[in-house]
Structures are given as C-alpha cells and as structure tokens.
PDB file of N, CA and C in Angstrom:
ATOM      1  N   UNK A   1      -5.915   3.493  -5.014  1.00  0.00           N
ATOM      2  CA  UNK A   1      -4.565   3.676  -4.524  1.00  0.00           C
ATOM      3  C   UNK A   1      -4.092   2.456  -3.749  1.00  0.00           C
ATOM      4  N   UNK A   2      -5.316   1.788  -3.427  1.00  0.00           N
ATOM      5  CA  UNK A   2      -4.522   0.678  -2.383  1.00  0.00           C
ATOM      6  C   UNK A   2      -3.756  -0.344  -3.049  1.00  0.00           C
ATOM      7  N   UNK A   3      -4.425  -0.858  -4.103  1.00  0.00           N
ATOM      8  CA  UNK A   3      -3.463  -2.142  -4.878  1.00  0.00           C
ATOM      9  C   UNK A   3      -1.853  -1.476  -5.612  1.00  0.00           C
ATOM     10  N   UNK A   4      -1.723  -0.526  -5.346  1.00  0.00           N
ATOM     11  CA  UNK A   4      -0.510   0.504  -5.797  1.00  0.00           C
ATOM     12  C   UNK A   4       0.765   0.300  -4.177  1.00  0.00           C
ATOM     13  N   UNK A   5       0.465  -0.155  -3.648  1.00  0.00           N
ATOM     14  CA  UNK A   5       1.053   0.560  -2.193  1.00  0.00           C
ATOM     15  C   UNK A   5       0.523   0.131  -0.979  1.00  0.00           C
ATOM     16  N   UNK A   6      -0.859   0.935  -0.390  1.00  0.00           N
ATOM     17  CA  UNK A   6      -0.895   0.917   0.601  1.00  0.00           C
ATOM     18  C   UNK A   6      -1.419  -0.760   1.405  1.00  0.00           C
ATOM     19  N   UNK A   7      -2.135  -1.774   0.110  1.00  0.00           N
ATOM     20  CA  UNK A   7      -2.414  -3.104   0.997  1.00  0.00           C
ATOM     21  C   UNK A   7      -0.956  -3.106   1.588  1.00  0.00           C
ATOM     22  N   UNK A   8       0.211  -3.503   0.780  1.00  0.00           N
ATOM     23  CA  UNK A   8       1.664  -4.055   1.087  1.00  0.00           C
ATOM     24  C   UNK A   8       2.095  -3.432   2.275  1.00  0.00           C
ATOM     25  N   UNK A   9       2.094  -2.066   2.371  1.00  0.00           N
ATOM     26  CA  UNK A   9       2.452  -1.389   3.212  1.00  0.00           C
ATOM     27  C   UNK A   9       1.801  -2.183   4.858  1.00  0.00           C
ATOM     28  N   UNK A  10       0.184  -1.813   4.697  1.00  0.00           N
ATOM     29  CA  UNK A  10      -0.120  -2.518   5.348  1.00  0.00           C
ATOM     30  C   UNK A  10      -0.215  -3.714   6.418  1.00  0.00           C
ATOM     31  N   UNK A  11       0.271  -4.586   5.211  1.00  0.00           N
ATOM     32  CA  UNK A  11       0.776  -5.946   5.436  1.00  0.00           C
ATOM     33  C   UNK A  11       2.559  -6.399   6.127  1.00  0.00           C
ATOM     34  N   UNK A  12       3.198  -5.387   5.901  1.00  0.00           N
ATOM     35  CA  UNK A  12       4.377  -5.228   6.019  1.00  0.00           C
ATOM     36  C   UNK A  12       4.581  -4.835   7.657  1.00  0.00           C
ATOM     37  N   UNK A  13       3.333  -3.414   8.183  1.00  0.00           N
ATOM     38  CA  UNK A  13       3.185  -2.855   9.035  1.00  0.00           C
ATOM     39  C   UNK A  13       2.748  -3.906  10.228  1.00  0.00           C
ATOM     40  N   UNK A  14       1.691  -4.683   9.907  1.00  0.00           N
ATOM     41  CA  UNK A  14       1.109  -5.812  10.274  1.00  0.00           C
ATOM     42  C   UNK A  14       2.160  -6.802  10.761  1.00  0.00           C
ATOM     43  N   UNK A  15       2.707  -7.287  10.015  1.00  0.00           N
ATOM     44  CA  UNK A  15       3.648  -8.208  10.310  1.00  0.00           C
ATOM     45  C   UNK A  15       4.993  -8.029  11.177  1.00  0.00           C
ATOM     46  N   UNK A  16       5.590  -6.495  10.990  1.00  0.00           N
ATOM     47  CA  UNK A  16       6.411  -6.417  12.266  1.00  0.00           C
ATOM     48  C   UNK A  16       6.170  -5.897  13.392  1.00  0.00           C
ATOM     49  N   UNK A  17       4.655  -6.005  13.384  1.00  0.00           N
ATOM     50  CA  UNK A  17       4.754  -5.374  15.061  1.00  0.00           C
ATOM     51  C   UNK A  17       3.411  -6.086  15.363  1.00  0.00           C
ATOM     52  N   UNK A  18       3.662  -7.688  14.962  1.00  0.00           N
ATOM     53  CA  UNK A  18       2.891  -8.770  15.263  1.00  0.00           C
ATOM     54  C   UNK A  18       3.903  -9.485  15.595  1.00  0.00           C
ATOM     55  N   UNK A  19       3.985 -10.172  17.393  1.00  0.00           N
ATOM     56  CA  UNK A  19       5.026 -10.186  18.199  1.00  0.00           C
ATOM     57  C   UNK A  19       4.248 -11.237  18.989  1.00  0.00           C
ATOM     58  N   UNK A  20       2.780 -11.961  18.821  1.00  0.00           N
ATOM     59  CA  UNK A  20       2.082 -12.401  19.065  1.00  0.00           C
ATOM     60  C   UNK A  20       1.803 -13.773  18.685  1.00  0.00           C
ATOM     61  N   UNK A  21       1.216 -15.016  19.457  1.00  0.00           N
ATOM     62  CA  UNK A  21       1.155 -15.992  19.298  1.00  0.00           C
ATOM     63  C   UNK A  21      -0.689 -16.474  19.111  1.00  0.00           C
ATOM     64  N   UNK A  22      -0.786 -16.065  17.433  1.00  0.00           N
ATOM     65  CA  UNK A  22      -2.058 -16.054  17.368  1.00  0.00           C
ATOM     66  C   UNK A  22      -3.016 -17.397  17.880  1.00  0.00           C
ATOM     67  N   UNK A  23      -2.194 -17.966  17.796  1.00  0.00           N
ATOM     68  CA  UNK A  23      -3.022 -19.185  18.176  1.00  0.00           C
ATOM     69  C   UNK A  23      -3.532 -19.544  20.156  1.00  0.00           C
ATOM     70  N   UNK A  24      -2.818 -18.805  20.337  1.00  0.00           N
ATOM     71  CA  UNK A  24      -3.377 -18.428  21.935  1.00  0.00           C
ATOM     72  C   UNK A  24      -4.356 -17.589  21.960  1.00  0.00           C
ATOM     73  N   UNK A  25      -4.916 -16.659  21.246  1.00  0.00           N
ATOM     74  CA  UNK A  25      -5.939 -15.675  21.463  1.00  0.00           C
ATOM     75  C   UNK A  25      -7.218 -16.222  20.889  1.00  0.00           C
ATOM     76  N   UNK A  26      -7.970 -15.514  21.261  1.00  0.00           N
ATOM     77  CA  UNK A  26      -9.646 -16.028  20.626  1.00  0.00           C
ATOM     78  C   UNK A  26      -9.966 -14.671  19.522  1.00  0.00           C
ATOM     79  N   UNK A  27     -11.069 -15.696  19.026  1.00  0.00           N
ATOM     80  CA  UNK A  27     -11.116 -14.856  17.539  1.00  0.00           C
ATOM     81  C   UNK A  27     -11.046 -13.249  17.835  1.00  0.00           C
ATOM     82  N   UNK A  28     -12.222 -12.922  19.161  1.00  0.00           N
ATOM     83  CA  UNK A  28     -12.107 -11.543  19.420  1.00  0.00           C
ATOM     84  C   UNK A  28     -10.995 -10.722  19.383  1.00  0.00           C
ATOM     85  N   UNK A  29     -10.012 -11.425  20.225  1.00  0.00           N
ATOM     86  CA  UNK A  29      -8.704 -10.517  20.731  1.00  0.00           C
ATOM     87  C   UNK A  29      -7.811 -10.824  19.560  1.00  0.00           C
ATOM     88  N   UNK A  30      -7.934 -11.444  18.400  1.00  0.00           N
ATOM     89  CA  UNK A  30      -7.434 -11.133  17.280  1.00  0.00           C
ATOM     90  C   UNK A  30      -8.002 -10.198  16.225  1.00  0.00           C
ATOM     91  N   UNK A  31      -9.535 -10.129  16.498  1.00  0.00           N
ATOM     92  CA  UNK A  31      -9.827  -8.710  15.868  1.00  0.00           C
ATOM     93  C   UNK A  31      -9.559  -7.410  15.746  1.00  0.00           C
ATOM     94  N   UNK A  32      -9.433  -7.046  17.787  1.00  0.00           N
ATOM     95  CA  UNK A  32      -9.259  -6.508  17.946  1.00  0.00           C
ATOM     96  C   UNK A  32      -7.426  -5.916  18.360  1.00  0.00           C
ATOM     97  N   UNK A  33      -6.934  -6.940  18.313  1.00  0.00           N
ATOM     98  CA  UNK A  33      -5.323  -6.792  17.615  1.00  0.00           C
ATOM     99  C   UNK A  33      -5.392  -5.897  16.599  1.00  0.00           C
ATOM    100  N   UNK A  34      -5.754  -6.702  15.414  1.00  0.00           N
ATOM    101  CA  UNK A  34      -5.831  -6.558  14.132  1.00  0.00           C
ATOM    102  C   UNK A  34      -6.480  -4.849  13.638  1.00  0.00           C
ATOM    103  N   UNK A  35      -7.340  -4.668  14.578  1.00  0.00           N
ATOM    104  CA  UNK A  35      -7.742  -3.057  14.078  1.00  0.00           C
ATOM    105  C   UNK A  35      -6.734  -1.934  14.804  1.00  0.00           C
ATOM    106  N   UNK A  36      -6.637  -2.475  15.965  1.00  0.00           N
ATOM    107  CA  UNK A  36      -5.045  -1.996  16.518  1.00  0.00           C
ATOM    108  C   UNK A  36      -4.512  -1.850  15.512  1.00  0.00           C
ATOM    109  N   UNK A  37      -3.371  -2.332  14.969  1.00  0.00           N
ATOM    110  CA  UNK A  37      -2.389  -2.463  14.139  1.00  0.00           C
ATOM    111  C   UNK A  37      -2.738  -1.443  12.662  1.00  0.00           C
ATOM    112  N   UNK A  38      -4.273  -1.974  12.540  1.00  0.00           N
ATOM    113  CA  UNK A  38      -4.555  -1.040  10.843  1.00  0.00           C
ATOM    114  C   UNK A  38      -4.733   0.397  11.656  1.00  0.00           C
ATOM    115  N   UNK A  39      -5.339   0.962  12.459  1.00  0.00           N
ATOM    116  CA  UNK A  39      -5.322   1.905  12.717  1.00  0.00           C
ATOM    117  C   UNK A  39      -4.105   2.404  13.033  1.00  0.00           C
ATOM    118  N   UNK A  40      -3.017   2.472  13.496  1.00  0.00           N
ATOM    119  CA  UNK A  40      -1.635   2.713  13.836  1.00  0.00           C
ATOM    120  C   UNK A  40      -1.103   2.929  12.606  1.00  0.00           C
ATOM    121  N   UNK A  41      -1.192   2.014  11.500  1.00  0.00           N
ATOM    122  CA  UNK A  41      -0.249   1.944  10.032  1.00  0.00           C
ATOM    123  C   UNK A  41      -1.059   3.094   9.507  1.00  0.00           C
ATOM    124  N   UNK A  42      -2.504   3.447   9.470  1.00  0.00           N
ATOM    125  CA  UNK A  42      -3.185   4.851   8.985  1.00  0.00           C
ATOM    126  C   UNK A  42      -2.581   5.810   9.563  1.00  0.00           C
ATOM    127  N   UNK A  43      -2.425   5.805  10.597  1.00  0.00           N
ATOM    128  CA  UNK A  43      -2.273   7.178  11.185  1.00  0.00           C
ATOM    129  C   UNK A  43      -0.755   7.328  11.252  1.00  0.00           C
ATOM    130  N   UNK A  44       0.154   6.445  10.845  1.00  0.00           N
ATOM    131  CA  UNK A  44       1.513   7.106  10.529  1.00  0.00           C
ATOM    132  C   UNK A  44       2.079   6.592   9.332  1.00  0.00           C
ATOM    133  N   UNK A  45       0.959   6.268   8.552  1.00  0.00           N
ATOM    134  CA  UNK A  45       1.449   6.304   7.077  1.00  0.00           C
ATOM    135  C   UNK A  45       1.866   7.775   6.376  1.00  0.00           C
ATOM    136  N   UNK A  46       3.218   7.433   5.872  1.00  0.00           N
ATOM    137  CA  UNK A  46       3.600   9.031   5.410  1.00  0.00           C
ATOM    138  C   UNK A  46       2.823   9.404   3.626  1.00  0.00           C
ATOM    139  N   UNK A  47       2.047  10.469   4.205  1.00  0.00           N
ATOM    140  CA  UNK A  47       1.597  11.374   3.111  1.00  0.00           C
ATOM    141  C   UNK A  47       2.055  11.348   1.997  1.00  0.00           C
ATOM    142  N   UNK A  48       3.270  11.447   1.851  1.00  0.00           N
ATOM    143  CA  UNK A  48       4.409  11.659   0.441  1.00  0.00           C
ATOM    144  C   UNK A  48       4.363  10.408  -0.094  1.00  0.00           C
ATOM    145  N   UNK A  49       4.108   9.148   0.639  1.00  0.00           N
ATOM    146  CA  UNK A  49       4.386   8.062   0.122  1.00  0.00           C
ATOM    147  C   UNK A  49       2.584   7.876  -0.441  1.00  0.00           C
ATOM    148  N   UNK A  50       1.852   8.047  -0.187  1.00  0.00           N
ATOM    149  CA  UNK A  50       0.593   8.095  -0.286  1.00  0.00           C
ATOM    150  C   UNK A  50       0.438   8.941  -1.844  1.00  0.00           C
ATOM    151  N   UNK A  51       0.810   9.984  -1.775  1.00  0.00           N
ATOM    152  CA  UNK A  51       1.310  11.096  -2.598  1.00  0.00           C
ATOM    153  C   UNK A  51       1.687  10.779  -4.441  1.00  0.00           C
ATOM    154  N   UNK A  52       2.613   9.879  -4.149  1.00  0.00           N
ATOM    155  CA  UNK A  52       3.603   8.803  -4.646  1.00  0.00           C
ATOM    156  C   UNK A  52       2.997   7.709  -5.704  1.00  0.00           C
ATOM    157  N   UNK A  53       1.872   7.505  -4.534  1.00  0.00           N
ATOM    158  CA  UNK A  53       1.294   6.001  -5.427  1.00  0.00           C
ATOM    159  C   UNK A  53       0.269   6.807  -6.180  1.00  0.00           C
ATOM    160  N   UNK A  54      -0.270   8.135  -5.659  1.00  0.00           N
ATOM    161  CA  UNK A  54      -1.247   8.446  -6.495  1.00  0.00           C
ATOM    162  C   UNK A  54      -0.473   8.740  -7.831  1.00  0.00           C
ATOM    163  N   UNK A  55       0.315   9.415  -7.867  1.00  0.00           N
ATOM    164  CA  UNK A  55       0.830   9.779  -8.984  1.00  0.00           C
ATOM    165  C   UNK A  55       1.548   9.003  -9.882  1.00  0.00           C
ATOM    166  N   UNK A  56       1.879   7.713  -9.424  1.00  0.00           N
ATOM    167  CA  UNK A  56       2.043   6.399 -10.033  1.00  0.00           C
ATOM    168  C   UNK A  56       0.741   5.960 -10.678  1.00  0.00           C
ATOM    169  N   UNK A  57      -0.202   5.700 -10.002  1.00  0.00           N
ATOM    170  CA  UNK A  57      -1.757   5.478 -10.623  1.00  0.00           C
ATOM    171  C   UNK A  57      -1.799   6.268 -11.786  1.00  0.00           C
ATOM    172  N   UNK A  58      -1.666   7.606 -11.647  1.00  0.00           N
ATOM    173  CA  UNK A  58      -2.078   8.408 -12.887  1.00  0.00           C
ATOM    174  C   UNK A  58      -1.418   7.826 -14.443  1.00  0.00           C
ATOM    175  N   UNK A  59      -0.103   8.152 -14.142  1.00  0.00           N
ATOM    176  CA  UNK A  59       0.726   7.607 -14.923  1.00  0.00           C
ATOM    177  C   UNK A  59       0.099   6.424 -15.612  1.00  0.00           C
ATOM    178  N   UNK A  60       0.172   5.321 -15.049  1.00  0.00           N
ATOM    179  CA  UNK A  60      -0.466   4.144 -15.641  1.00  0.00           C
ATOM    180  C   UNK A  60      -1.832   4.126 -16.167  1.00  0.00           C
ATOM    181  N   UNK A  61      -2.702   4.886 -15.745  1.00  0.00           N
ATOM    182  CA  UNK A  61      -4.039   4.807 -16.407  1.00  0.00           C
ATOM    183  C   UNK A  61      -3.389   5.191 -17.570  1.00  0.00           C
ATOM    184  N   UNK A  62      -2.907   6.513 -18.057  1.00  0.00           N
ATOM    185  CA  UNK A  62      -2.253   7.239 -19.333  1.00  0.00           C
ATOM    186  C   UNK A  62      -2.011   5.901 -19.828  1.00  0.00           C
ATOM    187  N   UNK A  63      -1.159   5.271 -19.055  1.00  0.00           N
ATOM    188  CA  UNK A  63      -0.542   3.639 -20.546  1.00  0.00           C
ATOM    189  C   UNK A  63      -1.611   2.989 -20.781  1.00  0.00           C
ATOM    190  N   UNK A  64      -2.726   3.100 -20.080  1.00  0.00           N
ATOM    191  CA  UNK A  64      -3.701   2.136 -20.522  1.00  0.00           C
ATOM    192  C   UNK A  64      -4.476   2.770 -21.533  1.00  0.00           C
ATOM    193  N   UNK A  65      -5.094   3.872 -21.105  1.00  0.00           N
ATOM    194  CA  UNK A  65      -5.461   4.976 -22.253  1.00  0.00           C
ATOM    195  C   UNK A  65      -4.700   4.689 -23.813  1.00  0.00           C
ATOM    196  N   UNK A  66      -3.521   5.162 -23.746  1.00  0.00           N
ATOM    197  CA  UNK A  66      -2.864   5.213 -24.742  1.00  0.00           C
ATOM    198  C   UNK A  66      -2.438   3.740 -25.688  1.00  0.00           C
ATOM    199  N   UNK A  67      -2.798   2.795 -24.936  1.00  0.00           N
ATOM    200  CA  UNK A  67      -2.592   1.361 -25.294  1.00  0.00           C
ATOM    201  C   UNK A  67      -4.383   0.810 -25.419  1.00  0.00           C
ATOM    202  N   UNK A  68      -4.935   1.718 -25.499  1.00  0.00           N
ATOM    203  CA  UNK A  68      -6.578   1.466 -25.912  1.00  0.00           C
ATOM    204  C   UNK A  68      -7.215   0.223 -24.713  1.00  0.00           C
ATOM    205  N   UNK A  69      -6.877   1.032 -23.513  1.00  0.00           N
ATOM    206  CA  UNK A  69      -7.193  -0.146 -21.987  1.00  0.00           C
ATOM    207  C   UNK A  69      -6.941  -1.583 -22.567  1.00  0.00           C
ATOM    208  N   UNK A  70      -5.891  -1.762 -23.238  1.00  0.00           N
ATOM    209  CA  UNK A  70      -5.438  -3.031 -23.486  1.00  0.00           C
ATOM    210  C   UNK A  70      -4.452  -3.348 -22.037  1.00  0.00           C
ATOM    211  N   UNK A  71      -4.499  -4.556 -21.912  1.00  0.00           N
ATOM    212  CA  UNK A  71      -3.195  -5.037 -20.873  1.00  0.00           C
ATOM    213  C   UNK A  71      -1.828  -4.480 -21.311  1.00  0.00           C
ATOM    214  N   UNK A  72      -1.225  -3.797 -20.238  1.00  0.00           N
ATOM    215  CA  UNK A  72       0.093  -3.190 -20.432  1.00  0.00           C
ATOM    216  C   UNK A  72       1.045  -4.318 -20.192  1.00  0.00           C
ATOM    217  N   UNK A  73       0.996  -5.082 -19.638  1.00  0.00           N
ATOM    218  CA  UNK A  73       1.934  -6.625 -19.125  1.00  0.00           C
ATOM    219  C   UNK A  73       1.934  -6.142 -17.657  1.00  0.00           C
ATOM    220  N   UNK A  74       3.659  -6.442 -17.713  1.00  0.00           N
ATOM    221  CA  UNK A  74       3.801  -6.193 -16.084  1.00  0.00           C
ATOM    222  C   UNK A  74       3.689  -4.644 -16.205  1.00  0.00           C
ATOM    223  N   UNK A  75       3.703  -4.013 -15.094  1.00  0.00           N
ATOM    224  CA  UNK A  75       3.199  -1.948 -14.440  1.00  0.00           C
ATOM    225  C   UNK A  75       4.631  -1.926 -14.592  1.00  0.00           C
ATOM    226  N   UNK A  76       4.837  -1.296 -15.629  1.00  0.00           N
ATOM    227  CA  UNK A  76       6.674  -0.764 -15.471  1.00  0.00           C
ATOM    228  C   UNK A  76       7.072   0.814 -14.420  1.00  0.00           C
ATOM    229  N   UNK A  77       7.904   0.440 -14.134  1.00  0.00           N
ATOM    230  CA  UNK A  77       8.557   1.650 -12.839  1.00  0.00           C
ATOM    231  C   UNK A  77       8.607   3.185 -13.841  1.00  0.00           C
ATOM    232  N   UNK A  78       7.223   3.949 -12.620  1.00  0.00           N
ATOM    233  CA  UNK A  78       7.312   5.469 -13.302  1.00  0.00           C
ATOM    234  C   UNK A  78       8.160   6.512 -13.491  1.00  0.00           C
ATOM    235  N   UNK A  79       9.307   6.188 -12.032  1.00  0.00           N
ATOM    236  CA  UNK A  79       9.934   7.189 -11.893  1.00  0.00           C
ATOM    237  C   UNK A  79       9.363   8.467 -11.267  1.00  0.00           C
ATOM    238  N   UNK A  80       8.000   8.335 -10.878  1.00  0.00           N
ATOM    239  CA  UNK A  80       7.673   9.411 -10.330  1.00  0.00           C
ATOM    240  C   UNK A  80       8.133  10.194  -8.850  1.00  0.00           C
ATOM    241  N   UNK A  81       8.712   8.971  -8.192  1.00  0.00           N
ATOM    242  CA  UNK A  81       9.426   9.106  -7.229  1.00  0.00           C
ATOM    243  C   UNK A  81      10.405  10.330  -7.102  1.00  0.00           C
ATOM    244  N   UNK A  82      11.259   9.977  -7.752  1.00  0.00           N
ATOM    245  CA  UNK A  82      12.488  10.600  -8.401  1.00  0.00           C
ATOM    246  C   UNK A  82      12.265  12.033  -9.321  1.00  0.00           C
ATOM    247  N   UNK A  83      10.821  12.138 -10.030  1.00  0.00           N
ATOM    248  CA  UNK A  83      10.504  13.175 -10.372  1.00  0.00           C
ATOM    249  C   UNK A  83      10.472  14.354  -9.463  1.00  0.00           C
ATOM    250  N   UNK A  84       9.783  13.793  -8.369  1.00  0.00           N
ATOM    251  CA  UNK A  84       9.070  13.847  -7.733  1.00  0.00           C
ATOM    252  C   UNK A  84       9.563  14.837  -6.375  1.00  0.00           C
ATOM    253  N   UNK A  85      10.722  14.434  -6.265  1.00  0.00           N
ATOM    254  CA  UNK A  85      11.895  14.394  -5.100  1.00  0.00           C
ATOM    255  C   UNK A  85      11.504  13.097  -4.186  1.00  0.00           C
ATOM    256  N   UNK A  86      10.438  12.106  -4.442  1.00  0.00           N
ATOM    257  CA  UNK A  86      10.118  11.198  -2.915  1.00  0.00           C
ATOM    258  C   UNK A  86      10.894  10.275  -2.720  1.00  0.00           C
ATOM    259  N   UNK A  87      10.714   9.438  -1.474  1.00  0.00           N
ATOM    260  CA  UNK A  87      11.312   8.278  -1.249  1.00  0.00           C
ATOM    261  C   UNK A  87      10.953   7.654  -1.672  1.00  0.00           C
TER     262      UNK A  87
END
C-alpha cells in the first residue's frame, strides 16, 4: 500500500510541519524530529484514504493479471474513489 499513497502522503506530512533549520541540529535531534513527525502522520492518517489505496492496489493487480503481469505503462486512474464515495 505504501508506493500507492502513503510514502507521498508521508512526505507531504513531513514537509509542512518541518519549520526547522536542519542544519543547526545534530544528527540525533534530527532523528528524533523525524520519528516525531512519522508518528503524528500515522496516527492521523485518515482510514478512508488508506481504504482507497487499498482498493486502488486491487484494481491494478487485476490489470496486471489480465495483461499476463506484463507492464501496464503508466497506473491509469481507478476511479475507485468516486466508486467508492471517498475523497
């Protein structure tokens, strides 16, 4: 599920509420920033969106299946969202 969603999310989470001048801190207190921050983006990552990518995953294995795990190109948009009712 993570290469679907949640790294980006992640990274996204990471980056705006990094307000910090890394280069003043020592490696430690950037570690421990850093697990700050991933732990915070876990614990209010929304479910539905989690939800979302799984059911995006599914979808796409099916194209790979059905395309004999050949390369699909680019992951075209499932719509599962929208199936779905999600954001």
């Amino acid at each position: 599920m993570c290469d679907l969603g949640f790294w980006n999310s992640m990274k996204s989470h990471i980056s705006a509420h990094t307000r910090v001048e890394w280069s003043e801190l020592s490696e430690e207190e950037i570690q421990e920033k850093l697990w700050e921050l991933v732990k915070q983006c876990v614990a209010e990552f929304d479910p539905a969106k989690l939800f979302s990518i799984a059911l995006q995953k599914r979808v796409l294995m099916d194209r790979y299946i059905e395309n004999g795990g050949a390369k699909i190109g680019k992951e075209p948009h499932t719509g599962v969202r929208q199936e779905w009712g999600l954001k």
